[in-house]
C-alpha atoms as a PDB file:
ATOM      1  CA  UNK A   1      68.521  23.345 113.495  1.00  0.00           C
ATOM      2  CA  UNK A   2      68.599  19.909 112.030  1.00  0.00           C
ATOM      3  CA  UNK A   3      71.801  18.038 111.750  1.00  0.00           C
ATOM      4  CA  UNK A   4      72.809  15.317 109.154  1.00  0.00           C
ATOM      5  CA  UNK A   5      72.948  11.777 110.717  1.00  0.00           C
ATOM      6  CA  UNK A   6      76.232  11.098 111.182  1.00  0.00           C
ATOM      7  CA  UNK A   7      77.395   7.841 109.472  1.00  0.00           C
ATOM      8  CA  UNK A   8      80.161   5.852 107.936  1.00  0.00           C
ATOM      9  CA  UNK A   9      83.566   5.278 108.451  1.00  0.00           C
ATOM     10  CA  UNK A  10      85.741   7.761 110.896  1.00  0.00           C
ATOM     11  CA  UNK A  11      86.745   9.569 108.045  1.00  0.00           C
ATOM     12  CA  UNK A  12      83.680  10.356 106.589  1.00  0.00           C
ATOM     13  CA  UNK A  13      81.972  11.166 109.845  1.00  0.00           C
ATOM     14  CA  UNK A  14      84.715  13.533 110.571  1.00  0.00           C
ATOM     15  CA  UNK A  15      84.290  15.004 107.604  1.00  0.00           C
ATOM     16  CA  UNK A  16      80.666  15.361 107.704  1.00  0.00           C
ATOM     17  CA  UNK A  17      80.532  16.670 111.449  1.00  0.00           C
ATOM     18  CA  UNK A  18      83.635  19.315 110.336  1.00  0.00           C
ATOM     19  CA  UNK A  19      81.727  20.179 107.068  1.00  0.00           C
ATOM     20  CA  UNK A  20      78.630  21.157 109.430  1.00  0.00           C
ATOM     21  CA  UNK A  21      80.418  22.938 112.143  1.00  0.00           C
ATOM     22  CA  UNK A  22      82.884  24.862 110.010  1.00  0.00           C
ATOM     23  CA  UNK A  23      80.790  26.123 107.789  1.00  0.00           C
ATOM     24  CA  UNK A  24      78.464  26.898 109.718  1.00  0.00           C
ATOM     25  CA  UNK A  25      80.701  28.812 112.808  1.00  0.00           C
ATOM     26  CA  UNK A  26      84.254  29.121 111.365  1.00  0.00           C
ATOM     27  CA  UNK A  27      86.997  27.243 110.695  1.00  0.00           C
ATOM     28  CA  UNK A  28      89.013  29.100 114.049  1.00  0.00           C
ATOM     29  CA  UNK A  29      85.536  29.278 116.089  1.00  0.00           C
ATOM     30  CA  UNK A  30      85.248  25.092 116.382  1.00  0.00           C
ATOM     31  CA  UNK A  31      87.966  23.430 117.959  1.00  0.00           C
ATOM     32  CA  UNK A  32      88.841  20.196 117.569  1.00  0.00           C
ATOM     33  CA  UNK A  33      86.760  18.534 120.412  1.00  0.00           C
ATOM     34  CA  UNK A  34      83.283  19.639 119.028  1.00  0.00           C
ATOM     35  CA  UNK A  35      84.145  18.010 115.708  1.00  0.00           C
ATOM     36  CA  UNK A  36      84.921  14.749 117.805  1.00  0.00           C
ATOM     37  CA  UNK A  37      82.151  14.678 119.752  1.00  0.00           C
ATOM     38  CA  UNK A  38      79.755  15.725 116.658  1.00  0.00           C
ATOM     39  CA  UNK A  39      81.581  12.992 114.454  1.00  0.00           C
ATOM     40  CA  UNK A  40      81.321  10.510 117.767  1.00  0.00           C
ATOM     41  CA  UNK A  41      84.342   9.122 117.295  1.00  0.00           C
ATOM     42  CA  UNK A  42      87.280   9.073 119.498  1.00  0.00           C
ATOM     43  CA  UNK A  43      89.891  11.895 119.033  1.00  0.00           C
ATOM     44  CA  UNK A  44      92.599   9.559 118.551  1.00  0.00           C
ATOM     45  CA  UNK A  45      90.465   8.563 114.959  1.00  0.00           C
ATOM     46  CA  UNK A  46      91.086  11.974 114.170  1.00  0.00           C
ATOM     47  CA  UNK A  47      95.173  12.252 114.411  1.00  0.00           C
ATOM     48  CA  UNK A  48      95.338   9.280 113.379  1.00  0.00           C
ATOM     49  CA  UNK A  49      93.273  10.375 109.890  1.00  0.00           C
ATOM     50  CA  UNK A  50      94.168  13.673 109.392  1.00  0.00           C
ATOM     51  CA  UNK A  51      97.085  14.061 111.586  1.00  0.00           C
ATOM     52  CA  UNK A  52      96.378  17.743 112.823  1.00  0.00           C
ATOM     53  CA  UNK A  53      93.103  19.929 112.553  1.00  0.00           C
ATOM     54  CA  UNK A  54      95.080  22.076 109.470  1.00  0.00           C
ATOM     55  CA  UNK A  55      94.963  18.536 107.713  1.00  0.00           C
ATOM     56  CA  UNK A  56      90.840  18.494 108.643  1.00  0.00           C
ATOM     57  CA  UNK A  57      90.643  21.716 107.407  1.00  0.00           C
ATOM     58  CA  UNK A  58      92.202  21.188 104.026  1.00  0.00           C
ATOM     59  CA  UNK A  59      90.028  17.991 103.545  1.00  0.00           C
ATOM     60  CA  UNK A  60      86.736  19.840 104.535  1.00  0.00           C
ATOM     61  CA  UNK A  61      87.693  22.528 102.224  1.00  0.00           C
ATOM     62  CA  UNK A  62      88.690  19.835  99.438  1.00  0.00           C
ATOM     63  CA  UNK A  63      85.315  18.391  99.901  1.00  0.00           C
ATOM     64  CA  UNK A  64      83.017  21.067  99.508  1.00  0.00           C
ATOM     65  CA  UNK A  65      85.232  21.989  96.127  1.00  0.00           C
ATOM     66  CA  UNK A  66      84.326  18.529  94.970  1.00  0.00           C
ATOM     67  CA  UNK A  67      80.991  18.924  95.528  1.00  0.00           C
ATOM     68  CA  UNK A  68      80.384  22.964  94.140  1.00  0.00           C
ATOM     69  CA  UNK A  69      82.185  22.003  91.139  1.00  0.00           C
ATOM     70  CA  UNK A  70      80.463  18.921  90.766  1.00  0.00           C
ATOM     71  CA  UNK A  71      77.260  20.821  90.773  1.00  0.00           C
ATOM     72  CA  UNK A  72      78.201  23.641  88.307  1.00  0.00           C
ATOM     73  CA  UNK A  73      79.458  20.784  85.994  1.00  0.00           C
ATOM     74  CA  UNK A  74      76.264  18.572  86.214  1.00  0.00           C
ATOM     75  CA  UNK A  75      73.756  22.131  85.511  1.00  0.00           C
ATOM     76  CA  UNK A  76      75.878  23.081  82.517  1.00  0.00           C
ATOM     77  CA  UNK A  77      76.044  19.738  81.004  1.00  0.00           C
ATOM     78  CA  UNK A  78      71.975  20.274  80.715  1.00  0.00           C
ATOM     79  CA  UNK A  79      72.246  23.005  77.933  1.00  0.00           C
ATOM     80  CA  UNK A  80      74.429  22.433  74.475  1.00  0.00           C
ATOM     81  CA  UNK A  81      74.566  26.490  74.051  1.00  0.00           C
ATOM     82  CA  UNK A  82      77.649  28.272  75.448  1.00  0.00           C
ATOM     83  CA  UNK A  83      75.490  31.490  76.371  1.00  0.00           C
ATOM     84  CA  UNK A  84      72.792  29.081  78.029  1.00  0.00           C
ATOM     85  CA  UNK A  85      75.601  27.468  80.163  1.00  0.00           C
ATOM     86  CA  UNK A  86      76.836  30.429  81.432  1.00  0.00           C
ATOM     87  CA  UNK A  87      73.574  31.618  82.710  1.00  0.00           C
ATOM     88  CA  UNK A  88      73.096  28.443  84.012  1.00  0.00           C
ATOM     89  CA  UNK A  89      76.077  28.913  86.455  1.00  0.00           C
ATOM     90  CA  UNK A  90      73.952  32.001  87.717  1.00  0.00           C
ATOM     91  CA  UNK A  91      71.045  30.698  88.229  1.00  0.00           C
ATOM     92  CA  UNK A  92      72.218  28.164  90.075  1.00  0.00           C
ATOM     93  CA  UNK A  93      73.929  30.257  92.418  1.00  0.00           C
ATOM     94  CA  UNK A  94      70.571  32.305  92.932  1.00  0.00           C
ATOM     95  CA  UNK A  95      69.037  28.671  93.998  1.00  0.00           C
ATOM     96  CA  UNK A  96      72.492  28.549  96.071  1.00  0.00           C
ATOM     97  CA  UNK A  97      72.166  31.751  97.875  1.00  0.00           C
ATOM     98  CA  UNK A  98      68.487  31.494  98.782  1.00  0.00           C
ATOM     99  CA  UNK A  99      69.349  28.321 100.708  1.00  0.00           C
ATOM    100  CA  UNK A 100      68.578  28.279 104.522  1.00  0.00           C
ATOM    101  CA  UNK A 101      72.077  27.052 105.127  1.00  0.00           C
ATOM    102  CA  UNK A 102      73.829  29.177 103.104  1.00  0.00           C
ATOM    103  CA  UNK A 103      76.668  31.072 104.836  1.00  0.00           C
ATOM    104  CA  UNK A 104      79.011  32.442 102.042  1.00  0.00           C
ATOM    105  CA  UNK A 105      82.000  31.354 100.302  1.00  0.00           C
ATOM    106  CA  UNK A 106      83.342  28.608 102.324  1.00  0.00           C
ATOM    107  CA  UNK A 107      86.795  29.304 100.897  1.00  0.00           C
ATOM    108  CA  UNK A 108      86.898  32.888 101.725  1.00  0.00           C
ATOM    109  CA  UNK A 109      85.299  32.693 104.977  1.00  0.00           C
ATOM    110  CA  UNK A 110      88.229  29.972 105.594  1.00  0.00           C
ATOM    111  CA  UNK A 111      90.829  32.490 104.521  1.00  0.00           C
ATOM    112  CA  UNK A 112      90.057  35.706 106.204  1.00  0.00           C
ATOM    113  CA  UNK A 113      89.842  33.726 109.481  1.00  0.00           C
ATOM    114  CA  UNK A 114      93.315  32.941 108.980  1.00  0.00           C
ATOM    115  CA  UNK A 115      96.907  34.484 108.984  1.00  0.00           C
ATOM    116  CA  UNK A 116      97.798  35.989 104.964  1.00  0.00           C
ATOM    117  CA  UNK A 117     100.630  33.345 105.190  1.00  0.00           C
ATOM    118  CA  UNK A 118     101.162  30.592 102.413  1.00  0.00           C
ATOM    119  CA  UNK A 119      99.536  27.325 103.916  1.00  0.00           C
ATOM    120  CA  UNK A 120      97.630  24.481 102.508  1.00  0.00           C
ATOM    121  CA  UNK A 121      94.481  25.913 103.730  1.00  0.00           C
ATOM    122  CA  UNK A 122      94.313  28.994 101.488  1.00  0.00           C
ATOM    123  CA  UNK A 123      96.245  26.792  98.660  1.00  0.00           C
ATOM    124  CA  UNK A 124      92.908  24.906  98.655  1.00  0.00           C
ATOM    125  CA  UNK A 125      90.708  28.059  98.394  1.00  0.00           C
ATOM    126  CA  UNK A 126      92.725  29.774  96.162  1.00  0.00           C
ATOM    127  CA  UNK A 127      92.479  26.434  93.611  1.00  0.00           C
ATOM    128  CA  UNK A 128      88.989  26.316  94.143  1.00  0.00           C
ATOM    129  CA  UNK A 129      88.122  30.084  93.034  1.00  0.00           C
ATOM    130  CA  UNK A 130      90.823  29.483  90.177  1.00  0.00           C
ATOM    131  CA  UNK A 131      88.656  26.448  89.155  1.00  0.00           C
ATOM    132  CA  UNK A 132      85.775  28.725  88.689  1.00  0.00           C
ATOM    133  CA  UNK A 133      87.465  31.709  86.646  1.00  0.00           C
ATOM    134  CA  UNK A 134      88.961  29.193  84.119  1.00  0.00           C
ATOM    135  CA  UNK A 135      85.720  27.748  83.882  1.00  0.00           C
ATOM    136  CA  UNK A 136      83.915  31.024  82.992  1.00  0.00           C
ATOM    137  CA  UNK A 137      87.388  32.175  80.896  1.00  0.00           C
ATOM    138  CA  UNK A 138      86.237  28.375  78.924  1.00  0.00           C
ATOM    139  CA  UNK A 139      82.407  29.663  78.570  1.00  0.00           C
ATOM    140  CA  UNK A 140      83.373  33.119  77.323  1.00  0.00           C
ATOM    141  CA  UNK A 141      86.063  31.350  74.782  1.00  0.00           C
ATOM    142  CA  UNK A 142      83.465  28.729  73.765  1.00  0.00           C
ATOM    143  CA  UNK A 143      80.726  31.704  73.031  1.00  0.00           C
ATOM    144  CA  UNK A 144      83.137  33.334  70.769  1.00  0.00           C
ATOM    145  CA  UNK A 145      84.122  35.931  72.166  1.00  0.00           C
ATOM    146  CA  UNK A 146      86.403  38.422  71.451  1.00  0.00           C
ATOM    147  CA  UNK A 147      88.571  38.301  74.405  1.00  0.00           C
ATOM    148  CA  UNK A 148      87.773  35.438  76.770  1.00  0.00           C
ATOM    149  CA  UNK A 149      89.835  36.444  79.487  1.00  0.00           C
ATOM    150  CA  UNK A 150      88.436  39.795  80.243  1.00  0.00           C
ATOM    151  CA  UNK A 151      84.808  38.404  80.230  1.00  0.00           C
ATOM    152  CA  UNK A 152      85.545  35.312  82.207  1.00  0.00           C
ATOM    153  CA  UNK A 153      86.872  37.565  84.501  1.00  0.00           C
ATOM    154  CA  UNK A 154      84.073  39.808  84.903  1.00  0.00           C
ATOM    155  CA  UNK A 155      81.564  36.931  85.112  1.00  0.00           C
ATOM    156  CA  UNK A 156      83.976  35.602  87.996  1.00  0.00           C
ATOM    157  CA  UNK A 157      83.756  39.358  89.725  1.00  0.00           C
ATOM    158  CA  UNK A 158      80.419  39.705  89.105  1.00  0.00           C
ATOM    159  CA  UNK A 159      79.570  35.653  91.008  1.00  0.00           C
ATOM    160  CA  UNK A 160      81.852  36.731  93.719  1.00  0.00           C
ATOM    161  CA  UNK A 161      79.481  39.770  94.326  1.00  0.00           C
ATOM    162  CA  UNK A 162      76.770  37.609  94.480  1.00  0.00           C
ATOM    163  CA  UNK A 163      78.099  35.269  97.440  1.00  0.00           C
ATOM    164  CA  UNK A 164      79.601  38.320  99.353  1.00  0.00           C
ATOM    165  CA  UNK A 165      76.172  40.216  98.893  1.00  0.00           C
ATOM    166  CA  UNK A 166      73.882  37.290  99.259  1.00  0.00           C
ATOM    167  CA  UNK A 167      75.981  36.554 102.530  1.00  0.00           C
ATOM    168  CA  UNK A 168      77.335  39.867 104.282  1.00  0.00           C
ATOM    169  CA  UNK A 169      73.656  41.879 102.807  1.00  0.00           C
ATOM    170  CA  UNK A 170      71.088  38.836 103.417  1.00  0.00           C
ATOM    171  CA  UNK A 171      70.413  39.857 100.530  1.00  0.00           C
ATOM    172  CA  UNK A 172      69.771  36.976  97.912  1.00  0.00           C
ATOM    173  CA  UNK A 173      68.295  39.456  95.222  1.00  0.00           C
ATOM    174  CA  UNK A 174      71.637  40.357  94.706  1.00  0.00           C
ATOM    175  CA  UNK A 175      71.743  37.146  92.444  1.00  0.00           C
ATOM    176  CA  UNK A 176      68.577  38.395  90.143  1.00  0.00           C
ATOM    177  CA  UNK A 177      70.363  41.471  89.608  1.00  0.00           C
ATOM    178  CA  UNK A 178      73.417  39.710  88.463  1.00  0.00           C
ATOM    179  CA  UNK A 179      71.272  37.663  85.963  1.00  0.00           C
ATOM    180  CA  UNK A 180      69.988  40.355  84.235  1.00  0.00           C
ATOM    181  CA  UNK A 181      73.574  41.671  84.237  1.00  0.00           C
ATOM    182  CA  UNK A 182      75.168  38.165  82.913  1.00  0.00           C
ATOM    183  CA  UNK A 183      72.395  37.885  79.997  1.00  0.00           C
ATOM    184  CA  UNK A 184      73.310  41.170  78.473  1.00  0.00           C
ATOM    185  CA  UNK A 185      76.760  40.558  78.847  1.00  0.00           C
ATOM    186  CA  UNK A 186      76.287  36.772  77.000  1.00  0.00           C
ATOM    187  CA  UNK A 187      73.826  38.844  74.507  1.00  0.00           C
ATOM    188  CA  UNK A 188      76.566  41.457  73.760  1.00  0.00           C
ATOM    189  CA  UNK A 189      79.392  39.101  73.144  1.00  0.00           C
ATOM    190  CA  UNK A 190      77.638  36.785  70.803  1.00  0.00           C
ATOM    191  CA  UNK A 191      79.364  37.212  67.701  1.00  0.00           C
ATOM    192  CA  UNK A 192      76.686  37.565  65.706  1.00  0.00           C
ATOM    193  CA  UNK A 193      75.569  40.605  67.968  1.00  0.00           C
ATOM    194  CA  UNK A 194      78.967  41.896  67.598  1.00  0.00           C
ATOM    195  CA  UNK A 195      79.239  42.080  64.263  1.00  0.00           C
ATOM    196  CA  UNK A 196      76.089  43.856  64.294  1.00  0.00           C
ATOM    197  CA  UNK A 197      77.391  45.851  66.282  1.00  0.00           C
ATOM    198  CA  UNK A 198      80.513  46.949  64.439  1.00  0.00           C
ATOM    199  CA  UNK A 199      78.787  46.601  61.000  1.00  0.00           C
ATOM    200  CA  UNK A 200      79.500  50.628  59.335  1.00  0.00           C
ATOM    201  CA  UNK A 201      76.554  52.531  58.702  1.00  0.00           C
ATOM    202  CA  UNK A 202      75.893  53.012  54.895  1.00  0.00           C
ATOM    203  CA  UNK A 203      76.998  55.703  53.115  1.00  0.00           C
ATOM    204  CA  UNK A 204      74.611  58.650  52.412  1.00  0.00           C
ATOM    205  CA  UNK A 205      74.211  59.024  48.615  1.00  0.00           C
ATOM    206  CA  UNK A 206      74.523  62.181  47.284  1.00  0.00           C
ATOM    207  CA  UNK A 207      72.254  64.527  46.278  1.00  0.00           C
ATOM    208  CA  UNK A 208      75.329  65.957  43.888  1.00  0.00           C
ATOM    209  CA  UNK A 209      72.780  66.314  40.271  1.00  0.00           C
ATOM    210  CA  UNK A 210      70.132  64.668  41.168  1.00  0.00           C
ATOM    211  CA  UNK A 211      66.891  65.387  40.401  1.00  0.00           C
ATOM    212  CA  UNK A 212      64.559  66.647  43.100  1.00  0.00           C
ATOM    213  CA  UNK A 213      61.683  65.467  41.410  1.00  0.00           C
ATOM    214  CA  UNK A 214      61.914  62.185  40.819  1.00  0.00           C
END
């Protein structure tokens, strides 16, 4: 398995070798001197950075946020329509999921590891994932929709599905099938297509008098 070449200053090798490892194995399954020796720096550069492994932790976890949302931002900013954006999100997470070094939701995986107590670690997930359902509660309000909330929260039910499946199934077609499931969705809440939709079928005129031969 190839490893990134570790570089930079102690903090951002630290970072990089803890990125790696805990993603990779688990945020409880690497202690603290694998990191070091990864990051090749000495383990005082560590406590005297972070302070504890929690702090590491937290930054790793603050990191890959950055970078996901970063990401999203930078492949919606490529299409002008609000449907086309938030099919955009999707199909970059089916590039995502199909990645060799794809392991799940970083932020989840980081959370069931540890104890359901408040702590800055799942503080940090839980911000991240809010991130993402007021993002797709913003796409569903900028397509018009009807009520925003509801379908920003299915879109954020139906990408969660996608990372547990794609991760806990191997199974990356899991993000085709949400695709299909997000265009109709984005099709259906178009206003246009809802108005359709609710437009009243004519009336029948009657036959009352009239003349059946004409």
């Amino acid at each position: 398995m190839s490893r990134t070449k570790v570089e930079g200053s102690a903090r951002e090798r630290l970072l990089a070798a803890a990125n790696e490892l805990f993603y990779e194995e688990g945020v409880h399954t690497v202690g603290i001197d694998r990191v070091i020796e990864r990051a090749g720096v000495a383990k005082a550069s560590l406590y005297s950075t972070f302070g504890s492994k929690e702090e590491l932790v937290v930054a790793y976890l603050a990191l890959r946020a950055e970078a996901r949302q970063k990401r999203i931002s930078e492949r919606i900013a490529r299409y002008e329509e609000p449907g086309a954006r938030i099919i955009a999100v999707f199909e970059l997470l089916s590039e995502i999921v199909k990645e060799p070094t794809f392991r799940g939701c970083a932020f989840a995986n980081a959370c069931a590891e540890g104890p359901r107590v408040e702590s800055k670690v799942i503080e940090t997930s839980l911000n991240s994932r809010a991130w993402t359902r007021q993002l797709f509660v913003e796409l569903a309000r900028d397509l018009g929709a009807v009520h925003p909330q509801q379908l920003g929260r299915q879109f954020g039910l139906l990408y969660d599905g996608v990372v547990v499946g794609a991760a806990v199934d191997r199974d990356p077609g899991a993000a085709l099938d949400a695709l299909s499931l997000v265009r109709r969705l984005v099709t259906e809440h178009t206003p246009v297509n809802v108005a359709k939709t609710r437009r009243p079928a004519p009336a029948k005129k009657s036959l009352r008098g009239a003349n059946p031969m004409k």
